[in-house]
C-alpha atoms as a PDB file:
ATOM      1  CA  UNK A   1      48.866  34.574  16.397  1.00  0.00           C
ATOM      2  CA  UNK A   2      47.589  37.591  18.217  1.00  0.00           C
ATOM      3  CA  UNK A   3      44.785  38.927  16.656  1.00  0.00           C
ATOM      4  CA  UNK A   4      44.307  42.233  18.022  1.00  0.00           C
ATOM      5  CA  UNK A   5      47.577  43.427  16.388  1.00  0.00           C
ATOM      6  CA  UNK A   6      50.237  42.393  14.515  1.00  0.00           C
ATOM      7  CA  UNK A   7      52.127  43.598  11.649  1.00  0.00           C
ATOM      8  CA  UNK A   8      52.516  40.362   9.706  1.00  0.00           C
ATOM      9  CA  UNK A   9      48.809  39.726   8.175  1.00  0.00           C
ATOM     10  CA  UNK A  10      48.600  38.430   4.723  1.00  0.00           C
ATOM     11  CA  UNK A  11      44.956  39.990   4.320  1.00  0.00           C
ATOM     12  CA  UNK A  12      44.512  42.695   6.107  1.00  0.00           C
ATOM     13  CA  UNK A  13      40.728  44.437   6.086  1.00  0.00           C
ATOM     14  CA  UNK A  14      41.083  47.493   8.043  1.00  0.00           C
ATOM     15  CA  UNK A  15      43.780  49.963   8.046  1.00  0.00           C
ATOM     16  CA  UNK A  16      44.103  53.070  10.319  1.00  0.00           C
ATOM     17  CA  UNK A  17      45.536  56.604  10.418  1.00  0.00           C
ATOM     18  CA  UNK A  18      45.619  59.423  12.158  1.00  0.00           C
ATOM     19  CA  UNK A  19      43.475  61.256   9.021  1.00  0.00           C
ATOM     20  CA  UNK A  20      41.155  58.161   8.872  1.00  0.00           C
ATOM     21  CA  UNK A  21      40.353  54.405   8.905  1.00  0.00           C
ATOM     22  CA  UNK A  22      40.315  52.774   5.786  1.00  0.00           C
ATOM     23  CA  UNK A  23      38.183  49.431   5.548  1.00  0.00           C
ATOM     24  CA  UNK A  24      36.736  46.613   3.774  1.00  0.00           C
ATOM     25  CA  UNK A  25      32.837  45.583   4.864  1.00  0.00           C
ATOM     26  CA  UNK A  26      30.439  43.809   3.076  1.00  0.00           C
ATOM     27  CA  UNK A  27      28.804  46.171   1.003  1.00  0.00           C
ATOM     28  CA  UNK A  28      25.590  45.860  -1.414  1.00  0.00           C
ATOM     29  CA  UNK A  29      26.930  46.535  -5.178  1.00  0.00           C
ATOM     30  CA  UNK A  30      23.759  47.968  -6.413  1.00  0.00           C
ATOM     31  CA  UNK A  31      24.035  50.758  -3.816  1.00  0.00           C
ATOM     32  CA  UNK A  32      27.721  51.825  -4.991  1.00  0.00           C
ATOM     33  CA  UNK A  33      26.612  51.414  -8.486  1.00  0.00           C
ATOM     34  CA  UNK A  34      23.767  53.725  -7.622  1.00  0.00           C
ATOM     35  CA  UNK A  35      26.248  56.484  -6.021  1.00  0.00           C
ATOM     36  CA  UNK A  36      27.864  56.375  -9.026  1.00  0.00           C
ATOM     37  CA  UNK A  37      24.829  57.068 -11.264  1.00  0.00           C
ATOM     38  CA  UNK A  38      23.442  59.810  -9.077  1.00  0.00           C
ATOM     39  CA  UNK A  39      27.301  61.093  -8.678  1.00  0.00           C
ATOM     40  CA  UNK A  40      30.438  59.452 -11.115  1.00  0.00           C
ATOM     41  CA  UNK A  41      33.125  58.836  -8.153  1.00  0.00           C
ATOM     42  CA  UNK A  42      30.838  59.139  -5.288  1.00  0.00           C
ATOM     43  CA  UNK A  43      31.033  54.968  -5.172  1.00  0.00           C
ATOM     44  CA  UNK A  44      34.570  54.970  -5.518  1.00  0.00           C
ATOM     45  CA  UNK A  45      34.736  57.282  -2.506  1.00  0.00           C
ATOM     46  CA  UNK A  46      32.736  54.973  -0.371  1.00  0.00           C
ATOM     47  CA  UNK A  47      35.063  52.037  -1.018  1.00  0.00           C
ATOM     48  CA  UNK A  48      37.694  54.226   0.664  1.00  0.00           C
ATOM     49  CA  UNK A  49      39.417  54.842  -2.890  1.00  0.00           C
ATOM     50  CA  UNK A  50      39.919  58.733  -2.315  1.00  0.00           C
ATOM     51  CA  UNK A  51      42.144  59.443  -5.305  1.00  0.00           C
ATOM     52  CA  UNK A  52      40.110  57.346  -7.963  1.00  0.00           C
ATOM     53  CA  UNK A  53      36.785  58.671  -6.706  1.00  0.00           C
ATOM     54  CA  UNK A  54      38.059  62.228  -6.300  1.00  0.00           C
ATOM     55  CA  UNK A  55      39.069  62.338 -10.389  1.00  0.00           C
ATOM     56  CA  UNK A  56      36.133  61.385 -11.234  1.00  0.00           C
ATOM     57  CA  UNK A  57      33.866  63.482  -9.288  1.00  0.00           C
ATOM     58  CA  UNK A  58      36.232  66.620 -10.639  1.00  0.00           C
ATOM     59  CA  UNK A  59      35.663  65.316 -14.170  1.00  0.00           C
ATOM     60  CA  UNK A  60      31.842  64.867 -13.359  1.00  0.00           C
ATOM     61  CA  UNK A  61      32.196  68.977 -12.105  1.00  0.00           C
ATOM     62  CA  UNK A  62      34.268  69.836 -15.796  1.00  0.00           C
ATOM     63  CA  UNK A  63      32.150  67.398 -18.063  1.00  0.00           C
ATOM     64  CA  UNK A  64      28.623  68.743 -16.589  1.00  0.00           C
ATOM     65  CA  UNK A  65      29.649  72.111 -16.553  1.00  0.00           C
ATOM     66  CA  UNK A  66      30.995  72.404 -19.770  1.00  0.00           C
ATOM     67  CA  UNK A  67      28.038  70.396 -21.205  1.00  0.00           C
ATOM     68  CA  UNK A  68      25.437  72.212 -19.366  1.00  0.00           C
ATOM     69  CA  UNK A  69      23.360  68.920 -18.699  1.00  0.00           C
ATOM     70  CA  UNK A  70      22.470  70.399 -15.116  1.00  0.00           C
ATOM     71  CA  UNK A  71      20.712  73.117 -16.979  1.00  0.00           C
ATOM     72  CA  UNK A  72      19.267  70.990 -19.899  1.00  0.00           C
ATOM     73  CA  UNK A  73      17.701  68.704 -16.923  1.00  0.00           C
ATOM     74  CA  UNK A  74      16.225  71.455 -14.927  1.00  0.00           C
ATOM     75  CA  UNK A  75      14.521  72.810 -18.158  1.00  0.00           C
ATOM     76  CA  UNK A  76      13.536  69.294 -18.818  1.00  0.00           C
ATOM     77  CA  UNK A  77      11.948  69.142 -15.765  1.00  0.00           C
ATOM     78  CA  UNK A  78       9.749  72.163 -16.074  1.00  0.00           C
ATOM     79  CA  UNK A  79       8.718  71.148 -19.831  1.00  0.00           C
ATOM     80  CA  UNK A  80      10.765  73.412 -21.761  1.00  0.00           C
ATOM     81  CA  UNK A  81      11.890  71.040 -23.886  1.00  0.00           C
ATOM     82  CA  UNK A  82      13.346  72.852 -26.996  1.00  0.00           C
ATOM     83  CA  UNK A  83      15.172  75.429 -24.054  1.00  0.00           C
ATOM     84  CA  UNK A  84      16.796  72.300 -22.956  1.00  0.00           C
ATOM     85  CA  UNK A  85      17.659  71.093 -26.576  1.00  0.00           C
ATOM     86  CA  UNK A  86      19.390  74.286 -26.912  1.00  0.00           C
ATOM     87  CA  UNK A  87      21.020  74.718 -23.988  1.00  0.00           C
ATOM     88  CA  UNK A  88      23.252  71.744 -24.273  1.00  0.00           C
ATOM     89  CA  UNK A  89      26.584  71.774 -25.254  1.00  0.00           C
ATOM     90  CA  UNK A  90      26.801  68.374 -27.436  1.00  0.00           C
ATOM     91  CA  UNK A  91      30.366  68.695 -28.045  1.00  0.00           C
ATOM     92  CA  UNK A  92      31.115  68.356 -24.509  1.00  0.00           C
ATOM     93  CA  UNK A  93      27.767  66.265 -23.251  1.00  0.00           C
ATOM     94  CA  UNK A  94      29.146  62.961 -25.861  1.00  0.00           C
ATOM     95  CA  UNK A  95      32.335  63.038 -23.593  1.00  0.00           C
ATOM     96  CA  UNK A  96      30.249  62.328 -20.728  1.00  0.00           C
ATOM     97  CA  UNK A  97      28.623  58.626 -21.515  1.00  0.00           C
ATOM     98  CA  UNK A  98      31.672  56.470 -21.631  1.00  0.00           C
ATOM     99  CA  UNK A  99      33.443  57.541 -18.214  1.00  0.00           C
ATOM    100  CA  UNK A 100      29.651  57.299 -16.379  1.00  0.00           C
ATOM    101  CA  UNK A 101      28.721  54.068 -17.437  1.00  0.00           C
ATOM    102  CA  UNK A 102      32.817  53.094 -16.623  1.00  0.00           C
ATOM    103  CA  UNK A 103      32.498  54.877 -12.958  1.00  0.00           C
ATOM    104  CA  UNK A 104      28.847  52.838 -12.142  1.00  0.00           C
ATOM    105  CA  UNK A 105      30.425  49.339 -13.714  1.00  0.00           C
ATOM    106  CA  UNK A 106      33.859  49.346 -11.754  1.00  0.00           C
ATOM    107  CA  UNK A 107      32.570  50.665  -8.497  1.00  0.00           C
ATOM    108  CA  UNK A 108      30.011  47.516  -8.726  1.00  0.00           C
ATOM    109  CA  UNK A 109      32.780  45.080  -9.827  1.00  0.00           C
ATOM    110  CA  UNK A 110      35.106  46.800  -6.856  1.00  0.00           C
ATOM    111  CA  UNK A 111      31.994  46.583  -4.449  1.00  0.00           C
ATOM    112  CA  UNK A 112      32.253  42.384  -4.984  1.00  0.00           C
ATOM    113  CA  UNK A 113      35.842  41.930  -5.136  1.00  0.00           C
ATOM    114  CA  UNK A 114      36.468  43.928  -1.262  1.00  0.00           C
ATOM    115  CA  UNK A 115      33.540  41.878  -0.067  1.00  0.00           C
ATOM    116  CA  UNK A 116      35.502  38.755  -1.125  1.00  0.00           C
ATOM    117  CA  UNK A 117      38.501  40.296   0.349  1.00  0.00           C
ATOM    118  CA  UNK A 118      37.419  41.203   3.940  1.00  0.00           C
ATOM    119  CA  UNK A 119      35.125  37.211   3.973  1.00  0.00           C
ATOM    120  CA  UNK A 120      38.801  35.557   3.706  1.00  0.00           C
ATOM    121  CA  UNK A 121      40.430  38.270   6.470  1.00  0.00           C
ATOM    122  CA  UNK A 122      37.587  37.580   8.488  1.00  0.00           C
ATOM    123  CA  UNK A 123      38.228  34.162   8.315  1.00  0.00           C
ATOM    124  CA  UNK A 124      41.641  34.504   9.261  1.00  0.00           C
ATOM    125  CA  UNK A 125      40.958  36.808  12.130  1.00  0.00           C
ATOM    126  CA  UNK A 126      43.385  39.804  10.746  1.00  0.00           C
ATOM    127  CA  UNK A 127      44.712  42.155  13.203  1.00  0.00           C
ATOM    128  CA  UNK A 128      42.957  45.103  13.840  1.00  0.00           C
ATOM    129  CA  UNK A 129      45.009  48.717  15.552  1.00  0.00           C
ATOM    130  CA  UNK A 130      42.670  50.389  17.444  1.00  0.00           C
ATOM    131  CA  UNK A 131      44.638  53.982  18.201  1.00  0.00           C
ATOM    132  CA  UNK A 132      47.147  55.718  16.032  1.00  0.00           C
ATOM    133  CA  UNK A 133      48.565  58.747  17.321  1.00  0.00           C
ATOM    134  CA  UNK A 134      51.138  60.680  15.012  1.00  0.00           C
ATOM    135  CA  UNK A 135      52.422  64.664  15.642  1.00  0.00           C
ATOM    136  CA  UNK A 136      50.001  66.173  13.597  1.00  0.00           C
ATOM    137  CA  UNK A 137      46.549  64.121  13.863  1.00  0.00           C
ATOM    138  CA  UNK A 138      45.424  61.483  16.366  1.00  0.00           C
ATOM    139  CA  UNK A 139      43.079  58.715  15.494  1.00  0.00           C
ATOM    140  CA  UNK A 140      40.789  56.029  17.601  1.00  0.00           C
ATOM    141  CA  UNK A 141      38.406  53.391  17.386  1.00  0.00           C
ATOM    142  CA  UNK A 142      35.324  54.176  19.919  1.00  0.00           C
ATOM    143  CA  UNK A 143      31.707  53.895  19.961  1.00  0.00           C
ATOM    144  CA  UNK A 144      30.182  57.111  17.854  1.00  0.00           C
ATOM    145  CA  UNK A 145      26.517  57.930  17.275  1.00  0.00           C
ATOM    146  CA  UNK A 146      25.660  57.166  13.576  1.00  0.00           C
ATOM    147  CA  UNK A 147      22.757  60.006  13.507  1.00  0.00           C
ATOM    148  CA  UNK A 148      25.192  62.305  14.806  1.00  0.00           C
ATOM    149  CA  UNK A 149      26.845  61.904  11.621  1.00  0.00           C
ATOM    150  CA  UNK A 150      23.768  62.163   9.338  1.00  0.00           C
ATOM    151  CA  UNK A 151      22.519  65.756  11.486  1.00  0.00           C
ATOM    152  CA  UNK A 152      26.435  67.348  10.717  1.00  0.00           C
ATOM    153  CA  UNK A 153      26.049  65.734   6.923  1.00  0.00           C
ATOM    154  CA  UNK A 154      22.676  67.479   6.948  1.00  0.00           C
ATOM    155  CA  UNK A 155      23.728  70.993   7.906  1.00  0.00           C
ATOM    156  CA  UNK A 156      26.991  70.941   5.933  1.00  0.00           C
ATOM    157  CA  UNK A 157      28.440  67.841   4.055  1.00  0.00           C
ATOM    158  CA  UNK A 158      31.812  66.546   5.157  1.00  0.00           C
ATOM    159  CA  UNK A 159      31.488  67.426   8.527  1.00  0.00           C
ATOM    160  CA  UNK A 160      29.822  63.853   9.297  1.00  0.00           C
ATOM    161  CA  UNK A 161      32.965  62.464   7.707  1.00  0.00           C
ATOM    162  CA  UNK A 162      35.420  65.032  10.026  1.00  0.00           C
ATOM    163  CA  UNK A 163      32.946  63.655  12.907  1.00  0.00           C
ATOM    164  CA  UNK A 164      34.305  60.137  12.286  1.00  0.00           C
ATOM    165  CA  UNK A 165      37.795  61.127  11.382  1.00  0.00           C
ATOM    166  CA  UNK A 166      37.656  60.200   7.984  1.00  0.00           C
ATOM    167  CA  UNK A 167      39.547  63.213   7.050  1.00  0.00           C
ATOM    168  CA  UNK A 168      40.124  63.121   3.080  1.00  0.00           C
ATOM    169  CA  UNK A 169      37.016  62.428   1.886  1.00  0.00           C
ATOM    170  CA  UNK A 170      35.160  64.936   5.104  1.00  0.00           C
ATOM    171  CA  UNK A 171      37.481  67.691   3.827  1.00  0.00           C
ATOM    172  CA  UNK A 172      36.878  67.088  -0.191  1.00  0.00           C
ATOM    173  CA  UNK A 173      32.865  67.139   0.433  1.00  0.00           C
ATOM    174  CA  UNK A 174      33.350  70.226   2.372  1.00  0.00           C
ATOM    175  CA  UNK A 175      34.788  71.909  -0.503  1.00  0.00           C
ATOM    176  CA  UNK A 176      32.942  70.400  -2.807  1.00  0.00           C
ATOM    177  CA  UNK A 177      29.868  71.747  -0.994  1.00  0.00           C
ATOM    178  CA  UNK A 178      31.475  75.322  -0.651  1.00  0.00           C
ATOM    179  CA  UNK A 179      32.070  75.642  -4.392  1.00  0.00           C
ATOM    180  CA  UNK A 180      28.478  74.471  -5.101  1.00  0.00           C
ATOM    181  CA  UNK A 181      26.827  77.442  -2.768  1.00  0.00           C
ATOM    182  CA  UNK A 182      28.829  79.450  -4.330  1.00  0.00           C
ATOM    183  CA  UNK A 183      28.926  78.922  -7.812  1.00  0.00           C
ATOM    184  CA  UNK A 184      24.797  78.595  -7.946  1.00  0.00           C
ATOM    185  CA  UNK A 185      24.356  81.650  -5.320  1.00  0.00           C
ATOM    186  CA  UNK A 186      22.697  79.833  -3.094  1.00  0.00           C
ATOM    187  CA  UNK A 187      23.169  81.951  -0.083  1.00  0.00           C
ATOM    188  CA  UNK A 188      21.962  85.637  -2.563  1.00  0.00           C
ATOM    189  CA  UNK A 189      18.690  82.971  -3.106  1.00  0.00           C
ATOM    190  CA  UNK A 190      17.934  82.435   0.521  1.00  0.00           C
ATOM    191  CA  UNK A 191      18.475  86.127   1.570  1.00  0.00           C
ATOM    192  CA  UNK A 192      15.758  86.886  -1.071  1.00  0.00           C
ATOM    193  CA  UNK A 193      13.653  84.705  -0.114  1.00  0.00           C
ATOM    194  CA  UNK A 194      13.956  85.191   3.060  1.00  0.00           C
ATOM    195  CA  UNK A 195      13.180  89.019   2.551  1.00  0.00           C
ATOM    196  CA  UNK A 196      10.022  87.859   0.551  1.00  0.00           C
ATOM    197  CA  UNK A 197      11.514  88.709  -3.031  1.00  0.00           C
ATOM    198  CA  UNK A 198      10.715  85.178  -4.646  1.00  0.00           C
ATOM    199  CA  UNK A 199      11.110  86.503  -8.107  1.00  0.00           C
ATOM    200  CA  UNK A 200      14.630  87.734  -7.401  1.00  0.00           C
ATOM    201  CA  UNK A 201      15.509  84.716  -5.479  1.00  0.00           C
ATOM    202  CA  UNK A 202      14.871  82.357  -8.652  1.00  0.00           C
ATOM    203  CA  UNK A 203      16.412  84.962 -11.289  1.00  0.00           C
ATOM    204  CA  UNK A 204      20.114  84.813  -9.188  1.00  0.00           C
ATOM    205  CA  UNK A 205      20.167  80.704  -8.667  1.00  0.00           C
ATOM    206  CA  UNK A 206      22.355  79.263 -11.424  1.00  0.00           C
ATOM    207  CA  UNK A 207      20.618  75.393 -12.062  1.00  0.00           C
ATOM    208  CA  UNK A 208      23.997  74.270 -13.181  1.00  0.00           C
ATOM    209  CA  UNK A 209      25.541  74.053 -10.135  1.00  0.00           C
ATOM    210  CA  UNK A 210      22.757  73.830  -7.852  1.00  0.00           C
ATOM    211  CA  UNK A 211      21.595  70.296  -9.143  1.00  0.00           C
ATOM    212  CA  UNK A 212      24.837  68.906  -7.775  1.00  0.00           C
ATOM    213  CA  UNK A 213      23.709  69.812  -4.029  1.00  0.00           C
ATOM    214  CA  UNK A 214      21.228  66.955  -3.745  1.00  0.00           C
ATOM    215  CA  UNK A 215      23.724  64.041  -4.580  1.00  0.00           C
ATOM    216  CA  UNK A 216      26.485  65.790  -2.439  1.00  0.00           C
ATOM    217  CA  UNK A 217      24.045  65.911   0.633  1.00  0.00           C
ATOM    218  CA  UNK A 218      22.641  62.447   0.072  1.00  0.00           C
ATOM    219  CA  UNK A 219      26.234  60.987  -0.374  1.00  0.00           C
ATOM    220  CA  UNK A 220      27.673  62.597   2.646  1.00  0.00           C
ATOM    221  CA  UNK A 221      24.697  61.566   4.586  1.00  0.00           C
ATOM    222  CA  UNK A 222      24.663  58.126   4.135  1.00  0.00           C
ATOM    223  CA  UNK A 223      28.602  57.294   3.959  1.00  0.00           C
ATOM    224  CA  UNK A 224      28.956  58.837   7.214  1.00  0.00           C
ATOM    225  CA  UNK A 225      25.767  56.711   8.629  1.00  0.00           C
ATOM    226  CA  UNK A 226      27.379  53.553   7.316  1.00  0.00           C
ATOM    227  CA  UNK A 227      31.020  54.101   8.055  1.00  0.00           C
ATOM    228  CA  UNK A 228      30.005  54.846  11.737  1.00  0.00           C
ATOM    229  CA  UNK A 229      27.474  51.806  12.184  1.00  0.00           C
ATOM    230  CA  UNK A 230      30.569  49.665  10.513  1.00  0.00           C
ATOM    231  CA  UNK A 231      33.515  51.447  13.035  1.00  0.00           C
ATOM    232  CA  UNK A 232      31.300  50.397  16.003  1.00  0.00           C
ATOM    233  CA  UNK A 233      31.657  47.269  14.505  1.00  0.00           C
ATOM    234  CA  UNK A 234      35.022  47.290  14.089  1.00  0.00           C
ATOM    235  CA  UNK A 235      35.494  48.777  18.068  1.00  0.00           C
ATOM    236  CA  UNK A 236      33.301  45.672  19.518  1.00  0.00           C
ATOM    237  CA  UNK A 237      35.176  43.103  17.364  1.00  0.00           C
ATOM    238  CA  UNK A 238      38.761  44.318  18.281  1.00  0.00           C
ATOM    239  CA  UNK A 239      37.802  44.707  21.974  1.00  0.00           C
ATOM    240  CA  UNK A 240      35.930  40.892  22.184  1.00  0.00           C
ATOM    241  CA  UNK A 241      39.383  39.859  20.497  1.00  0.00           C
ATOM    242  CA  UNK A 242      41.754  41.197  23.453  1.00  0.00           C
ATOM    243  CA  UNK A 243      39.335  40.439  26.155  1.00  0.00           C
ATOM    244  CA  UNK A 244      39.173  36.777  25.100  1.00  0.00           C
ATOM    245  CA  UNK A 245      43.250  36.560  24.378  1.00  0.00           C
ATOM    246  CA  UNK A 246      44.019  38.187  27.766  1.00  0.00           C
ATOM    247  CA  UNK A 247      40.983  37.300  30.429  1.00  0.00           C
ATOM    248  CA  UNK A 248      39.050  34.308  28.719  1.00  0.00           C
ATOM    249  CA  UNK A 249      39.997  30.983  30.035  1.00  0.00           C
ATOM    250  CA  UNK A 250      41.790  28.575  27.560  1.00  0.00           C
ATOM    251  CA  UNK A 251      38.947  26.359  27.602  1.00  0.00           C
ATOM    252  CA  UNK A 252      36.748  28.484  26.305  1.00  0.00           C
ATOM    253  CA  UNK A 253      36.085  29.134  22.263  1.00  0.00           C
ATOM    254  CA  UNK A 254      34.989  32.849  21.680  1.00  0.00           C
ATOM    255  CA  UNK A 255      31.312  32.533  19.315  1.00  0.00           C
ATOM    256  CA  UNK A 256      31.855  34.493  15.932  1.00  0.00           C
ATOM    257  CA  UNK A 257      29.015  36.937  15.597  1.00  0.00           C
ATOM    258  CA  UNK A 258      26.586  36.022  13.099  1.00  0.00           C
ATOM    259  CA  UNK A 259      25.149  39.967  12.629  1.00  0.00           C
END
């Protein structure tokens, strides 16, 4: 069987687009689960399970929102305690328990079952397209830089995920990011602090939506310095693979890479 490409694999752990390239790596559990406390849906976004992970970062927006935990945990943090008592919206913060312990416990138990999925493809030496090219979007495997990634997840998250052609989830960060500056005025803040009018600068932020920034930043950060390390990966694998089917002699078994 040829193993750089061919339609016919049983387990497949890689699949590409022109809008992105969707694959299964061993992961560590503990860190999805922990993307998933810091952000419900963030975990299921690094598995590559855009729709799933989506939902539940929109109901972690409407839940937290609604609740006012954001609020309740920036007062907390400052020691007004009986301000953050009052703050919260019970009614709404009891809906929130069940579908964040549900969004850290499947993304761990999804996190195990892919890495059991791509050991057997490995194994099997599935097929791997490097270039899909389509009218609207074209997409390629190649060696990228993963701090490149991290700097344009730095300055505005998504655009580390563009940078890699990972389109759905670059392009949901970057909106989630917008709506976050926007919603805690962020950019009236910086203006007025910039101008030296501290006072002002704290009065306009809204802690409700500007506790969501952190986890959006760290997420888009680190998916796109993983994803890239693992696509260079993927690039050195599928190029060994031809250059031993077409120019290595017969004789001669190709190592598997131990890294």
């Amino acid at each position: 069987m040829a193993n750089t490409y061919s339609k016919k694999v049983r387990r497949p752990y890689v699949h590409i687009s022109s809008f992105l390239v969707n694959q299964f790596h061993i992961r560590n559990p503990w860190v999805t689960a922990f993307w998933s406390l810091a952000f419900p849906g963030a975990g299921h976004m690094m598995l590559c399970k855009y729709f799933t992970g989506a939902m539940l970062m929109l109901w972690e927006f409407f839940i937290n929102v609604h609740s006012k935990l954001n609020s309740a945990i920036m007062l907390s943090m400052t020691g007004r305690f009986e301000e953050a008592k009052s703050v919260l919206e019970t009614k709404w913060f009891f809906l929130y328990m069940g579908v964040y312990l549900f969004a850290m416990w499947d993304s761990y138990r999804l996190t195990i079952d892919m890495n059991k999925l791509y050991l057997v493809a490995d194994r099997e030496d599935a097929s791997i397209l490097p270039v899909k090219i389509s009218p609207l979007e074209s997409n390629y495997l190649g060696i990228r830089n993963p701090w490149s990634g991290v700097v344009w997840s730095s300055i505005t998250p998504g655009l580390g995920q563009i940078y890699l052609n990972r389109l759905p989830s670059g392009f949901y960060l970057l909106i989630c990011f917008v709506v976050c500056v926007y919603e805690s005025h962020l950019g009236n803040a910086f203006l007025f602090t910039m101008m030296g009018h501290f006072g002002m600068a704290r009065s306009v932020l809204d802690s409700e939506w500007l506790l969501f920034l952190p986890s959006i930043y760290g997420l888009a950060a680190y998916d796109a310095y993983v994803l890239i390390k693992e696509l260079n990966k993927l690039f050195k694998t599928e190029q060994s693979r031809f250059l031993s089917e077409n120019y290595g002699a017969q004789t001669f078994v190709m190592p598997k890479s131990t890294s």
